[in-house]
PDB file of N, CA and C in Angstrom:
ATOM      1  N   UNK A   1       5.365   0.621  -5.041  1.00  0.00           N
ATOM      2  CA  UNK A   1       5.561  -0.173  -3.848  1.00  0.00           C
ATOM      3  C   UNK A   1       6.240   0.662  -2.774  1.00  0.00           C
ATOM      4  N   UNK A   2       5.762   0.183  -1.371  1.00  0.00           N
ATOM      5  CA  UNK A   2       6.594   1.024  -0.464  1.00  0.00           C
ATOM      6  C   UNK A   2       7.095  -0.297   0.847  1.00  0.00           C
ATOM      7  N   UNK A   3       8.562   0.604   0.958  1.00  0.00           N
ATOM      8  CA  UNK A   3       8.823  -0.164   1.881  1.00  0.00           C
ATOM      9  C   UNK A   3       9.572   0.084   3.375  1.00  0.00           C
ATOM     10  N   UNK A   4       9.710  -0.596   4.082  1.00  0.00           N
ATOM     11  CA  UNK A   4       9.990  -0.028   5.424  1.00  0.00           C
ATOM     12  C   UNK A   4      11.532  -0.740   6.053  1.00  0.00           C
ATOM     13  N   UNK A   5      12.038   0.328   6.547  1.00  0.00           N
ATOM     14  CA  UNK A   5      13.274  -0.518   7.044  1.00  0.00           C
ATOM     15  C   UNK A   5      13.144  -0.584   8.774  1.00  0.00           C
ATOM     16  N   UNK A   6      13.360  -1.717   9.258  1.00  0.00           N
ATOM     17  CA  UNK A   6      12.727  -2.013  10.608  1.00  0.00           C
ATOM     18  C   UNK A   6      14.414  -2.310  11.557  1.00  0.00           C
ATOM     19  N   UNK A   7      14.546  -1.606  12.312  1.00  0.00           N
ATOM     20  CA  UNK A   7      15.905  -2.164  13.274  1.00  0.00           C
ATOM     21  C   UNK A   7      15.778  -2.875  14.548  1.00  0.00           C
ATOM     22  N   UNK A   8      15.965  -3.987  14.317  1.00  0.00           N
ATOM     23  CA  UNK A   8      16.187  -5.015  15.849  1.00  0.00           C
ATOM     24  C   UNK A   8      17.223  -5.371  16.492  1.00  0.00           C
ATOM     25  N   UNK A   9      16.809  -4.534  17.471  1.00  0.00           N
ATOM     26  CA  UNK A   9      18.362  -4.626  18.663  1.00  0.00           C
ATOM     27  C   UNK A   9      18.367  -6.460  19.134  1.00  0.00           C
ATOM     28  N   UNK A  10      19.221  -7.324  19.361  1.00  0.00           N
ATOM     29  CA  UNK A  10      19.085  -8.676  19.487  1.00  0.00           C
ATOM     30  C   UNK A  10      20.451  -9.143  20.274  1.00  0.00           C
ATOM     31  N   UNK A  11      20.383 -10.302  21.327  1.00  0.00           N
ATOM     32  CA  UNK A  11      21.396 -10.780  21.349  1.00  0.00           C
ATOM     33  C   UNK A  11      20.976 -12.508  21.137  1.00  0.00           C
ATOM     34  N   UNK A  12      21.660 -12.634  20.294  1.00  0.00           N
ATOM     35  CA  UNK A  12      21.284 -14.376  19.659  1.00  0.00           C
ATOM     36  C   UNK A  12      20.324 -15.375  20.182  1.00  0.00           C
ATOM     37  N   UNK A  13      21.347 -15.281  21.367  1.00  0.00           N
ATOM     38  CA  UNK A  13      20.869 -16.837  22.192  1.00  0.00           C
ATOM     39  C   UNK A  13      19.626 -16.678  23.248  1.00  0.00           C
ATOM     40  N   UNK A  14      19.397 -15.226  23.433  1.00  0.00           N
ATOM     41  CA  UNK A  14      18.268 -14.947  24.273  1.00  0.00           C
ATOM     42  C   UNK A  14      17.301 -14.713  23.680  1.00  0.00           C
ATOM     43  N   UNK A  15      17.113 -13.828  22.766  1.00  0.00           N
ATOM     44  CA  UNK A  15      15.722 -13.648  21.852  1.00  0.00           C
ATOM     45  C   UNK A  15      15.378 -13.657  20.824  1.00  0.00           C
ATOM     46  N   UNK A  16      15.457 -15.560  20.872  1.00  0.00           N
ATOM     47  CA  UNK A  16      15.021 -15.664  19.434  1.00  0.00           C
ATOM     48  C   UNK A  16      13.663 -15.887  19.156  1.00  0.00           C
ATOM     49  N   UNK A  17      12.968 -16.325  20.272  1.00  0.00           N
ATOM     50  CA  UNK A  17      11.617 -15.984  20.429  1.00  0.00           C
ATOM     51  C   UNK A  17      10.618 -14.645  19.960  1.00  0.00           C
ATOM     52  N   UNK A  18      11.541 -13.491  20.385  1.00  0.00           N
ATOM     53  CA  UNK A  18      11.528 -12.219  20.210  1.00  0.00           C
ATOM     54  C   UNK A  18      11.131 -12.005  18.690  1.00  0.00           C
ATOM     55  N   UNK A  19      12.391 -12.640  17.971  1.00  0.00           N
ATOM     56  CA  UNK A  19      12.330 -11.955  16.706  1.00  0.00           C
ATOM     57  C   UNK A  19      11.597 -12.764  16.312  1.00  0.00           C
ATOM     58  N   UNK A  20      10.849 -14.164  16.419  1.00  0.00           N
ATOM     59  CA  UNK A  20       9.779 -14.792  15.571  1.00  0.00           C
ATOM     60  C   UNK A  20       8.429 -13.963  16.033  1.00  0.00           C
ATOM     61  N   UNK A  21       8.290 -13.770  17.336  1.00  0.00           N
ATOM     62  CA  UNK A  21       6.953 -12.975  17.081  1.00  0.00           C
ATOM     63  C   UNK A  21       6.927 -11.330  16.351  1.00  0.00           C
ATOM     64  N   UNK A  22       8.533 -10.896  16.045  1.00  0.00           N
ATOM     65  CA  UNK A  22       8.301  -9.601  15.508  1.00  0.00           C
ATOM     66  C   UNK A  22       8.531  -9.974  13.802  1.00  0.00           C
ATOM     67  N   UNK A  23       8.586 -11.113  13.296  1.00  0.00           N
ATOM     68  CA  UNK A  23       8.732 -11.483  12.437  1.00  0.00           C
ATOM     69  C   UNK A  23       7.079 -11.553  11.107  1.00  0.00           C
ATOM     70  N   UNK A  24       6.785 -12.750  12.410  1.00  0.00           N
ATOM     71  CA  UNK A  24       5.057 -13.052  12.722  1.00  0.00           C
ATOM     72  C   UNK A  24       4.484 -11.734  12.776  1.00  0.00           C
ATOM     73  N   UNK A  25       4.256 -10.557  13.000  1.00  0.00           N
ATOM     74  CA  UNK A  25       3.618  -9.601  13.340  1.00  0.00           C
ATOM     75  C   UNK A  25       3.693  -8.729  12.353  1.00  0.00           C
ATOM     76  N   UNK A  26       4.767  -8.627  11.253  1.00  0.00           N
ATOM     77  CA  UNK A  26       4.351  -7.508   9.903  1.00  0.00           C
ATOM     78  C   UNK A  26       3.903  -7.748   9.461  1.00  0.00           C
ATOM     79  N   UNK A  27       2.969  -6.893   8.652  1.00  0.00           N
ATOM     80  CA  UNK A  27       2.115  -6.848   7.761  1.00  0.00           C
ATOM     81  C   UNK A  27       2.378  -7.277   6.128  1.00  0.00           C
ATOM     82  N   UNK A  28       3.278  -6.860   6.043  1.00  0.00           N
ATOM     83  CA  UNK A  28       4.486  -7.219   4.196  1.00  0.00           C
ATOM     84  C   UNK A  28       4.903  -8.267   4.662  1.00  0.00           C
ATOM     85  N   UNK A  29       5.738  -8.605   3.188  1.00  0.00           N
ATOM     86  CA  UNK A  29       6.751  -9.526   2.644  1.00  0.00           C
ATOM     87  C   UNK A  29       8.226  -8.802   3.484  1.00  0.00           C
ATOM     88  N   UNK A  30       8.465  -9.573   3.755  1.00  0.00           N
ATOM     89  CA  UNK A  30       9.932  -9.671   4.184  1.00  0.00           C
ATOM     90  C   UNK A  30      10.773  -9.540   2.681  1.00  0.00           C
ATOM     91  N   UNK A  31      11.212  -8.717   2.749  1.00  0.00           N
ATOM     92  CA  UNK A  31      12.845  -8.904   1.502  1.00  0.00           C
ATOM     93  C   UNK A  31      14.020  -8.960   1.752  1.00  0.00           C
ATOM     94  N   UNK A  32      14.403  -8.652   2.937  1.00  0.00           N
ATOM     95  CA  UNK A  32      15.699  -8.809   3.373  1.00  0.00           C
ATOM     96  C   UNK A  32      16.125  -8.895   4.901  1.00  0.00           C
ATOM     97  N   UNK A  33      16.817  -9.759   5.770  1.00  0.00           N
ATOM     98  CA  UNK A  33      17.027  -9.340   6.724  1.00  0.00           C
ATOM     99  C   UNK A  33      18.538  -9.353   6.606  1.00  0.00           C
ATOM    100  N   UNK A  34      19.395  -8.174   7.281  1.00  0.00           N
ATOM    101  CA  UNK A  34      20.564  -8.172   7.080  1.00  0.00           C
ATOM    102  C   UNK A  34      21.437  -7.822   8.432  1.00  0.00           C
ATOM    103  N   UNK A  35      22.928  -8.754   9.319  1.00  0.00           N
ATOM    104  CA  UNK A  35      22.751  -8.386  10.375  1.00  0.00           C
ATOM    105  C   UNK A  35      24.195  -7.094  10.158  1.00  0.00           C
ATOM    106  N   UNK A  36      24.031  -6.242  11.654  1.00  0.00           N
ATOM    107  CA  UNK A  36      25.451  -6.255  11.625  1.00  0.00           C
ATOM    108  C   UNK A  36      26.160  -6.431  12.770  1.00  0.00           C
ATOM    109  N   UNK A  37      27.389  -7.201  11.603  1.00  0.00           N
ATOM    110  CA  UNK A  37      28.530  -7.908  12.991  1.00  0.00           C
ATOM    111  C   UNK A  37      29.489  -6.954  13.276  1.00  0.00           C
ATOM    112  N   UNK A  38      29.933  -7.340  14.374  1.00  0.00           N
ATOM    113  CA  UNK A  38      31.646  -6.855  15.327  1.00  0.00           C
ATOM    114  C   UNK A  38      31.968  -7.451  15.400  1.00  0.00           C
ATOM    115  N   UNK A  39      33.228  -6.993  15.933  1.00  0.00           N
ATOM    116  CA  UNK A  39      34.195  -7.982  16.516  1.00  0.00           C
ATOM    117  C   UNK A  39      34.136  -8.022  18.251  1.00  0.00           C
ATOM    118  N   UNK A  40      33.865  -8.903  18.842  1.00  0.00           N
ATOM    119  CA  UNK A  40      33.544  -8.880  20.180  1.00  0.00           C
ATOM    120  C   UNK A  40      34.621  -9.387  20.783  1.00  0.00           C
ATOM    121  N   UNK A  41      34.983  -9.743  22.286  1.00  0.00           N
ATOM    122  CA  UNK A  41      35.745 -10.165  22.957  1.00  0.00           C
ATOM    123  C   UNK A  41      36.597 -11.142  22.240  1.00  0.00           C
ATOM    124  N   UNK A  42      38.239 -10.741  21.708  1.00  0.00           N
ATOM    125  CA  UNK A  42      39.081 -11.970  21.526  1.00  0.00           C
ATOM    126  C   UNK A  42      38.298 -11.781  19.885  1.00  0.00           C
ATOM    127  N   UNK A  43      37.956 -10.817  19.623  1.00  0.00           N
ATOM    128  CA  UNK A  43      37.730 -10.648  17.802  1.00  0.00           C
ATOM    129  C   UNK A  43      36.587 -11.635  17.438  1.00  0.00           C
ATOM    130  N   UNK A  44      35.687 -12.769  18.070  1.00  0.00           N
ATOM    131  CA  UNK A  44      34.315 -13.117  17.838  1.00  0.00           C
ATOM    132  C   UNK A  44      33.492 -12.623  17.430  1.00  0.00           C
ATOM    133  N   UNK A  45      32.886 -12.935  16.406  1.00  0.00           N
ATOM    134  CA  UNK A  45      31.921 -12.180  15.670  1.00  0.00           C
ATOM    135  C   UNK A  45      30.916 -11.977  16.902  1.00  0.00           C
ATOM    136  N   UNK A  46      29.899 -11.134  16.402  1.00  0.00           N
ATOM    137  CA  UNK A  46      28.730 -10.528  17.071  1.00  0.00           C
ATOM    138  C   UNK A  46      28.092  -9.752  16.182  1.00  0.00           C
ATOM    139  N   UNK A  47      26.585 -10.249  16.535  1.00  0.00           N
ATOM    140  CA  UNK A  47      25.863  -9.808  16.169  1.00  0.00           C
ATOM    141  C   UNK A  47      25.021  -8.008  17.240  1.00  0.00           C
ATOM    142  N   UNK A  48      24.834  -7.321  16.488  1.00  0.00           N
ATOM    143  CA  UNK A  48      24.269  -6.140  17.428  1.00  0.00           C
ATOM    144  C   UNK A  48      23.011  -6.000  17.584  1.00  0.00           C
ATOM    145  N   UNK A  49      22.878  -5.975  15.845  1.00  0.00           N
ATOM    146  CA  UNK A  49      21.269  -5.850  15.904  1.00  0.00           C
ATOM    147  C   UNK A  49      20.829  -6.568  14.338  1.00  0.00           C
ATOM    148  N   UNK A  50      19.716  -6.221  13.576  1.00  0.00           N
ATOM    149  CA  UNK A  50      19.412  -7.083  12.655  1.00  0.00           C
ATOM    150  C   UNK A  50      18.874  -5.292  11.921  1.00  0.00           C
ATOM    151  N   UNK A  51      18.951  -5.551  10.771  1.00  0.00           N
ATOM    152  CA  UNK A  51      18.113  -4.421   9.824  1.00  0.00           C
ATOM    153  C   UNK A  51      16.814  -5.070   8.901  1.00  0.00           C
ATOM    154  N   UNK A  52      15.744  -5.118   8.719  1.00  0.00           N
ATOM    155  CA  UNK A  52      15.123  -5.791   7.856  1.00  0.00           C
ATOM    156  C   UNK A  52      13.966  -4.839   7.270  1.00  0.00           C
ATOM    157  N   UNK A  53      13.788  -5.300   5.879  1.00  0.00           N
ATOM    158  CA  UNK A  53      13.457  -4.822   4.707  1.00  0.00           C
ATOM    159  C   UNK A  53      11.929  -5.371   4.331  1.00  0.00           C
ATOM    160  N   UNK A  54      10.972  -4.584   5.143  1.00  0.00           N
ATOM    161  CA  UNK A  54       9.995  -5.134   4.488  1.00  0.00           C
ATOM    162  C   UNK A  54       9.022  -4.618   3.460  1.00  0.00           C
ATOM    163  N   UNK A  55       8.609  -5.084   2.281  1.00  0.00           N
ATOM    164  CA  UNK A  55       7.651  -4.356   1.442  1.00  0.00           C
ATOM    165  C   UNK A  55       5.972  -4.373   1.921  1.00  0.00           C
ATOM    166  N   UNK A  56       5.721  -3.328   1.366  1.00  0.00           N
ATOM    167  CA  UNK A  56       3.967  -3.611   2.495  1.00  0.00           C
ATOM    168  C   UNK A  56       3.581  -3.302   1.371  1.00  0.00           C
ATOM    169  N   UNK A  57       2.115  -4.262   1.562  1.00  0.00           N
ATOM    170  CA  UNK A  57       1.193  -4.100   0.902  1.00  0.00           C
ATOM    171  C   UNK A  57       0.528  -2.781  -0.095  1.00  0.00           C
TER     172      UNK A  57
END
């Protein structure tokens, strides 16, 4: 099996549209999406970007 690690730059509330059509658009199984957070203004989490794990065909 082979698989691909895909990085999506994102900010939440604006493109979530975004990530359903880049979601919609691989070819594999999804196995993982994993985000990573900060600490943003006043220590609020945040999200930066998303990492996801897909296996292809």
């Amino acid at each position: 099996m082979s698989y691909r690690v895909h990085r999506f730059d994102i900010k939440m509330a604006q493109e979530q549209d975004d990530l359903e059509q880049f979601l919609n658009g691989l070819r594999g199984e999804v196995i993982s999406i994993t985000p990573n957070v900060t600490a943003g203004f006043m220590w609020i989490p945040r999200v930066n970007f998303l990492l996801i794990v897909e296996r292809l065909p």
